[in-house]
N, C-alpha and C. Protein backbone atom coordinates (compact mmCIF):
# COMPACT_ATOMS: atom_id res chain seq x y z
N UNK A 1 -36.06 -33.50 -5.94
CA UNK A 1 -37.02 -34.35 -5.26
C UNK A 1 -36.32 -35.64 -4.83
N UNK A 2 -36.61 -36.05 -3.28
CA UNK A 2 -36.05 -37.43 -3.15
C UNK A 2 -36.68 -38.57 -3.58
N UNK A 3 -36.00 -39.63 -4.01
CA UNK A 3 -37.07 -40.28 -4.21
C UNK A 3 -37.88 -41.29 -3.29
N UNK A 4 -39.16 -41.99 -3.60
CA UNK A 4 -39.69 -42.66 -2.62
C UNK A 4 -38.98 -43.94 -2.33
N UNK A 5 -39.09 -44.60 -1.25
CA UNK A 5 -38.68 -45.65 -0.69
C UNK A 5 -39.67 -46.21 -1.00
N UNK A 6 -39.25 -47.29 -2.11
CA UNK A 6 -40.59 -48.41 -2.32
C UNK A 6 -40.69 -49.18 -0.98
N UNK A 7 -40.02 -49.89 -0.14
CA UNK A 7 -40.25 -50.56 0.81
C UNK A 7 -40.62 -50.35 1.79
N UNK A 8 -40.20 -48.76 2.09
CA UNK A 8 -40.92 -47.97 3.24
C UNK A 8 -42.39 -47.89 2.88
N UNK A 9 -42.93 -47.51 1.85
CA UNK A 9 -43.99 -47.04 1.36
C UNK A 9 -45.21 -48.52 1.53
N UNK A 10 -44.33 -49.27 1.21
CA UNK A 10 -44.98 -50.67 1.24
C UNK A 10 -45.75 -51.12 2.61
N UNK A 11 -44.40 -50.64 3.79
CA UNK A 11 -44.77 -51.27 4.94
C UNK A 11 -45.87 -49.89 6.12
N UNK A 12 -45.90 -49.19 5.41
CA UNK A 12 -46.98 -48.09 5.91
C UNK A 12 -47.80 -48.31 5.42
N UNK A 13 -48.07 -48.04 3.70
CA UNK A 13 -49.68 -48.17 3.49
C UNK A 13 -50.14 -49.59 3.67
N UNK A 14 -49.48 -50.76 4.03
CA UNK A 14 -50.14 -52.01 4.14
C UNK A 14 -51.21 -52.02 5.08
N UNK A 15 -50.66 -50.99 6.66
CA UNK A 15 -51.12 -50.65 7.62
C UNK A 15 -52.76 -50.19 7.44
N UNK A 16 -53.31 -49.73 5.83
CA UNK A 16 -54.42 -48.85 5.91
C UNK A 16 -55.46 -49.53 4.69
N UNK A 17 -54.51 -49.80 3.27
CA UNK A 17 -54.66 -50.24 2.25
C UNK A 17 -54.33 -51.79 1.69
N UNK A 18 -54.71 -51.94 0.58
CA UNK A 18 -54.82 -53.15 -0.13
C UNK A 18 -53.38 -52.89 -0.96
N UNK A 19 -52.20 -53.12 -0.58
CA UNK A 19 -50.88 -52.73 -1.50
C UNK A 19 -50.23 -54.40 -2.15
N UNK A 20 -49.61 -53.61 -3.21
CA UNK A 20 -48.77 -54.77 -3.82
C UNK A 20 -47.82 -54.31 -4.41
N UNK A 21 -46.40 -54.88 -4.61
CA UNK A 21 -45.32 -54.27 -5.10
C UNK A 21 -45.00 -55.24 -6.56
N UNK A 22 -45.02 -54.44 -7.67
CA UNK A 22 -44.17 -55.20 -8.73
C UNK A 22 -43.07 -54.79 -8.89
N UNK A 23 -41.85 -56.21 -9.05
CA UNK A 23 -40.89 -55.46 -9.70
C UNK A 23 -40.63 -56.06 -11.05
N UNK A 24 -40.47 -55.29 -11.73
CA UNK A 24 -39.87 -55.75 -13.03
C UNK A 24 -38.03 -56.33 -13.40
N UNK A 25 -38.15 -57.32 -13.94
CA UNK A 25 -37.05 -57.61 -14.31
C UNK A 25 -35.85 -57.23 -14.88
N UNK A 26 -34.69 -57.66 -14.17
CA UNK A 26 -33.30 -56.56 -14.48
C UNK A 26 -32.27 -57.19 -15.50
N UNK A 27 -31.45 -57.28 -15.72
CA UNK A 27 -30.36 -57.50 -16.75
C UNK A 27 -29.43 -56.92 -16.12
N UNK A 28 -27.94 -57.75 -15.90
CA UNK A 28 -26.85 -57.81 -15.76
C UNK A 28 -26.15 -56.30 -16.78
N UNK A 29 -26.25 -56.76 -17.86
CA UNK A 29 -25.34 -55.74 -19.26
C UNK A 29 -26.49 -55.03 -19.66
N UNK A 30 -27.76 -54.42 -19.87
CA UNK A 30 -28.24 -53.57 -19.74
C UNK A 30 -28.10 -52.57 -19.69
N UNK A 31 -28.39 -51.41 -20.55
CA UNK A 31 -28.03 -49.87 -20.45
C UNK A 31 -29.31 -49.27 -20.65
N UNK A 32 -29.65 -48.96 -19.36
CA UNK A 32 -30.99 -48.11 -19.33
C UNK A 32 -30.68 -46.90 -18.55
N UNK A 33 -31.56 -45.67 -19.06
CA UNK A 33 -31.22 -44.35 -17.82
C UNK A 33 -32.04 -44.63 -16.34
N UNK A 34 -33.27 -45.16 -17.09
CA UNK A 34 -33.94 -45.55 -16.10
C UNK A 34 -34.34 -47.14 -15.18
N UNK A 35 -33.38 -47.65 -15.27
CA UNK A 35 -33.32 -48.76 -14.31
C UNK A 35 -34.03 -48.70 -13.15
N UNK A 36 -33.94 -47.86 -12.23
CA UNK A 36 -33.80 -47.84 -10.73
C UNK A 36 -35.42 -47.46 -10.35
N UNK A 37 -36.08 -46.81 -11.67
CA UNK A 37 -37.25 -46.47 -11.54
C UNK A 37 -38.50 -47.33 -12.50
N UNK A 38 -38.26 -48.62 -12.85
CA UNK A 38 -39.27 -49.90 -13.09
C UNK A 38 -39.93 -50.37 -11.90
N UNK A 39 -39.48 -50.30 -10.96
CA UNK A 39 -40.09 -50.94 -9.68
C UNK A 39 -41.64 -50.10 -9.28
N UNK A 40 -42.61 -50.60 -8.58
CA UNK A 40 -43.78 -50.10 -8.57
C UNK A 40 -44.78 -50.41 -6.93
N UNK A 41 -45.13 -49.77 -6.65
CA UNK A 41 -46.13 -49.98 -5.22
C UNK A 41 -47.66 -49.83 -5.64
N UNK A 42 -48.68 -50.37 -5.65
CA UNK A 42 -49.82 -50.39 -5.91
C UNK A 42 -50.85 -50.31 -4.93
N UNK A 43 -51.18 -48.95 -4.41
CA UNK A 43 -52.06 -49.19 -3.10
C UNK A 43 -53.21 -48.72 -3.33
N UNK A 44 -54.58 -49.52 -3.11
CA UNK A 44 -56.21 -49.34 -3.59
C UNK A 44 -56.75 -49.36 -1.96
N UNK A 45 -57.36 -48.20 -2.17
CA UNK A 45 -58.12 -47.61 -1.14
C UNK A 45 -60.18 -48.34 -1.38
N UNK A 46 -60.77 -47.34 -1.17
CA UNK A 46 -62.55 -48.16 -1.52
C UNK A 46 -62.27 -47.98 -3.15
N UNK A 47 -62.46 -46.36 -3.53
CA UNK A 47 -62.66 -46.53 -5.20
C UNK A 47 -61.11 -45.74 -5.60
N UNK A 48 -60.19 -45.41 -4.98
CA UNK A 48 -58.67 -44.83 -5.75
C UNK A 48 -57.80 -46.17 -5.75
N UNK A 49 -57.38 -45.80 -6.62
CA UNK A 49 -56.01 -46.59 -6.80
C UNK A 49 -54.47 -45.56 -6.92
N UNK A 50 -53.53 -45.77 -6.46
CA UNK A 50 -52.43 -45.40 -6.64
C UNK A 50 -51.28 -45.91 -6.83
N UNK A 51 -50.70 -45.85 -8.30
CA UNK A 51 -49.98 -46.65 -8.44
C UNK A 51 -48.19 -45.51 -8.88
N UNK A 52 -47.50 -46.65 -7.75
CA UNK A 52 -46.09 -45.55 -7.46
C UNK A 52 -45.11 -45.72 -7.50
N UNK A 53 -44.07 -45.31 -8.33
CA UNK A 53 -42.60 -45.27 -9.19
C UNK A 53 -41.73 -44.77 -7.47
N UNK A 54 -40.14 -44.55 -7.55
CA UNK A 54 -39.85 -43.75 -6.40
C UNK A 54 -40.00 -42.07 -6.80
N UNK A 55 -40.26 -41.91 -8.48
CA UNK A 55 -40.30 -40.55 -8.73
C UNK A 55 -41.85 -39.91 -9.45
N UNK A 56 -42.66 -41.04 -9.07
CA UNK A 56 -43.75 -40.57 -10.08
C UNK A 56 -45.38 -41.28 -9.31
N UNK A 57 -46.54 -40.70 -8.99
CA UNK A 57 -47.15 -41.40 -9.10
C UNK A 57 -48.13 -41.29 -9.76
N UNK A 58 -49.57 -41.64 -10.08
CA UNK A 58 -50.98 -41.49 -10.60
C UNK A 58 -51.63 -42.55 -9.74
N UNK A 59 -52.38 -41.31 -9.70
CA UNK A 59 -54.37 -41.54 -9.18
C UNK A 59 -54.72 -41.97 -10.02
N UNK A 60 -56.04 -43.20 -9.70
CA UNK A 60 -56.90 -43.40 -10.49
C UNK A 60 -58.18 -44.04 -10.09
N UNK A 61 -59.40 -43.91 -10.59
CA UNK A 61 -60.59 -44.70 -10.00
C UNK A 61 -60.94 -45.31 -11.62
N UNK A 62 -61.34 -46.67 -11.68
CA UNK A 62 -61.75 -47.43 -12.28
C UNK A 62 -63.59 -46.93 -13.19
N UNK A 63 -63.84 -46.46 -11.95
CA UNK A 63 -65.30 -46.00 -12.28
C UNK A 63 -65.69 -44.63 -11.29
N UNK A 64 -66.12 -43.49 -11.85
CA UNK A 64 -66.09 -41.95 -11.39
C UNK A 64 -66.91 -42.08 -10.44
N UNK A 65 -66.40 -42.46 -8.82
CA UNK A 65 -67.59 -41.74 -7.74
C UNK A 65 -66.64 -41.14 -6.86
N UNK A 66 -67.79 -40.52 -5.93
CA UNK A 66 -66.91 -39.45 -4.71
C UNK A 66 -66.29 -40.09 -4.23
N UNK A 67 -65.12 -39.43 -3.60
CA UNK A 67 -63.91 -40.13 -3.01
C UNK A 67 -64.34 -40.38 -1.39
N UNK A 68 -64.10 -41.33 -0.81
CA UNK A 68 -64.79 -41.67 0.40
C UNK A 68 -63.55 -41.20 1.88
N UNK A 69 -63.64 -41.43 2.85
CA UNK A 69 -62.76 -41.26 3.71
C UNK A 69 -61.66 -41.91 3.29
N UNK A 70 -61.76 -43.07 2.99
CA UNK A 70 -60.20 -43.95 2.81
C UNK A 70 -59.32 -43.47 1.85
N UNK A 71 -60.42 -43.27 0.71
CA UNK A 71 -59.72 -42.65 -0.31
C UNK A 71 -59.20 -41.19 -0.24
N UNK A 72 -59.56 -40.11 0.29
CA UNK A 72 -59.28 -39.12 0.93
C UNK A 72 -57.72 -39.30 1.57
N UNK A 73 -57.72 -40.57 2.27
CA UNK A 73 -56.86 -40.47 3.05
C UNK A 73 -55.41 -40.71 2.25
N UNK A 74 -55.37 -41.98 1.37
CA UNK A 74 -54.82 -42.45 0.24
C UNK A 74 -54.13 -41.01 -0.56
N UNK A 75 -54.99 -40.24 -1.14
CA UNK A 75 -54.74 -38.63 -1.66
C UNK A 75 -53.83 -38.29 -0.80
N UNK A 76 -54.16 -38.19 0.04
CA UNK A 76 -53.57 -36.92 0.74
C UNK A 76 -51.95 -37.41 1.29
N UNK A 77 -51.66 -38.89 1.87
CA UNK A 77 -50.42 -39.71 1.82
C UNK A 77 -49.78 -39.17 0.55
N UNK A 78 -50.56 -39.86 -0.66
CA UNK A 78 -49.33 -39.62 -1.92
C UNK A 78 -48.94 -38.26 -2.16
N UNK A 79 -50.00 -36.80 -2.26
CA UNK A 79 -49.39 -35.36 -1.80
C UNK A 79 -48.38 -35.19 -1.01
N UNK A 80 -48.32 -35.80 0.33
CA UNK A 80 -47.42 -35.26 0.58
C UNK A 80 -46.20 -35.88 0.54
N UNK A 81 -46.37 -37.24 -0.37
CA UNK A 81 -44.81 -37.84 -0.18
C UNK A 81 -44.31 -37.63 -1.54
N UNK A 82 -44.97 -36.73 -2.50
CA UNK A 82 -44.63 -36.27 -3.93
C UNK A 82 -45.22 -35.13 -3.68
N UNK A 83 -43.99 -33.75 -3.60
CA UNK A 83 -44.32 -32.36 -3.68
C UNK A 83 -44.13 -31.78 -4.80
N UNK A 84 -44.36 -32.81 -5.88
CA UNK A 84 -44.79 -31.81 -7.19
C UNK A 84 -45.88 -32.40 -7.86
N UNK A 85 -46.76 -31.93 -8.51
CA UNK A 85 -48.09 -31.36 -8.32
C UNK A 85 -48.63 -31.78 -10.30
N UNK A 86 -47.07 -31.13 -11.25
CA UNK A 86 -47.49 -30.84 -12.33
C UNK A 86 -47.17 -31.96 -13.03
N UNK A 87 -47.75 -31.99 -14.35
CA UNK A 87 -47.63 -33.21 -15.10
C UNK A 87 -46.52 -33.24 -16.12
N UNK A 88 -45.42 -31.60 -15.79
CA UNK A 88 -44.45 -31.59 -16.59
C UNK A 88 -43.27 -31.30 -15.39
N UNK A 89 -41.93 -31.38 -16.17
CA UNK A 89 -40.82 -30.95 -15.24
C UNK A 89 -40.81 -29.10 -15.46
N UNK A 90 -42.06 -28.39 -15.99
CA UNK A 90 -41.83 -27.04 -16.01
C UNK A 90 -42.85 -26.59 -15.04
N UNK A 91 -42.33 -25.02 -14.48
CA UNK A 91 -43.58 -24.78 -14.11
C UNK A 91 -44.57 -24.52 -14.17
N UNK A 92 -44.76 -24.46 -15.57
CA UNK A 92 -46.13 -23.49 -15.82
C UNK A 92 -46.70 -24.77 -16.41
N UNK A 93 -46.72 -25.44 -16.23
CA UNK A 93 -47.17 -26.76 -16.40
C UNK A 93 -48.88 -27.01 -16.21
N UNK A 94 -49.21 -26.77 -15.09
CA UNK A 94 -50.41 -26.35 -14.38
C UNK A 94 -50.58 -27.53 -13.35
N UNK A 95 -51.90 -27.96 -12.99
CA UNK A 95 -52.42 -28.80 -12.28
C UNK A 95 -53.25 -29.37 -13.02
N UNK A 96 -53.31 -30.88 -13.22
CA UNK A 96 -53.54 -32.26 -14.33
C UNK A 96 -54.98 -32.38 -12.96
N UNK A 97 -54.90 -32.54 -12.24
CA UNK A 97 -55.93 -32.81 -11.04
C UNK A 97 -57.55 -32.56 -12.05
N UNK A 98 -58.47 -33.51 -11.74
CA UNK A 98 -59.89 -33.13 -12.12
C UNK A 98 -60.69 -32.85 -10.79
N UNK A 99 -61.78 -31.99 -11.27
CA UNK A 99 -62.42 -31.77 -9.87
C UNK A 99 -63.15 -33.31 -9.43
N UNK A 100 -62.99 -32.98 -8.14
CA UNK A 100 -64.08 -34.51 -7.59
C UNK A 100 -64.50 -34.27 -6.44
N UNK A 101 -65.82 -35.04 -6.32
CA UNK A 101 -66.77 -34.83 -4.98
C UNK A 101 -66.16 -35.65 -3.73
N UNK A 102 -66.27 -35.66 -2.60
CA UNK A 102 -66.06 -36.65 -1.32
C UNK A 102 -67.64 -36.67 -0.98
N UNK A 103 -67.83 -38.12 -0.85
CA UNK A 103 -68.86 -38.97 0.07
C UNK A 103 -69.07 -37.94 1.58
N UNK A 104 -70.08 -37.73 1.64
CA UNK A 104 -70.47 -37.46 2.98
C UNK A 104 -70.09 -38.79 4.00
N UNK A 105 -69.60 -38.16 4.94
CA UNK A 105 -69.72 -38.67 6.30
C UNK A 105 -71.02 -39.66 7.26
N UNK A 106 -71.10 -40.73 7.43
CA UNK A 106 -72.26 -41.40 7.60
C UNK A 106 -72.25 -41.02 9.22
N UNK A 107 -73.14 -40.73 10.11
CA UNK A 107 -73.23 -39.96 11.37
C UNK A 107 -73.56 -41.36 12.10
């Protein structure tokens, strides 16, 4: 998997969403495996939030309602810029996903 471009990611969903980038603080002499992956993109749609590593992200809503257009839209961005699915590095891992309703369409 490649990983995400926090800055790319930044300057697209700003275009749609409410985003913010943290980065966390580095150290010179430091020995971490994972250095490169503390950094974070935070983009909130009406009720999702998505918050995103360059190798990892999670969904989340604060409080359980149907997912609305924006949020729909939010989903479906982070799918396809993370093509794996499971909540382990195996496959039989399954799908972590809960079912959820979408908001009707207001005419």
């Amino acid at each position: 998997m490649k990983p995400l471009n926090l800055d790319a990611a930044l300057a697209e969903l700003s275009r749609s969403f409410e985003v913010a980038k943290k980065v966390r603080p580095r150290d010179e002499v430091e020995l971490t495996l994972y250095g490169d992956q503390r950094d974070e993109v935070t983009a909130k749609a009406d009720t999702l939030v998505a918050v995103m590593s360059p190798y990892r992200a999670v969904l989340f809503q604060r409080e359980r309602r149907p997912f609305t257009v924006k949020d729909m839209a939010l989903r479906t961005w982070v799918f396809e810029m993370y093509d794996k699915t499971t909540p382990t590095p195996f496959p039989w891992g399954g799908d972590s996903e809960p079912k959820y309703e979408v908001e009707e369409e207001k005419k």
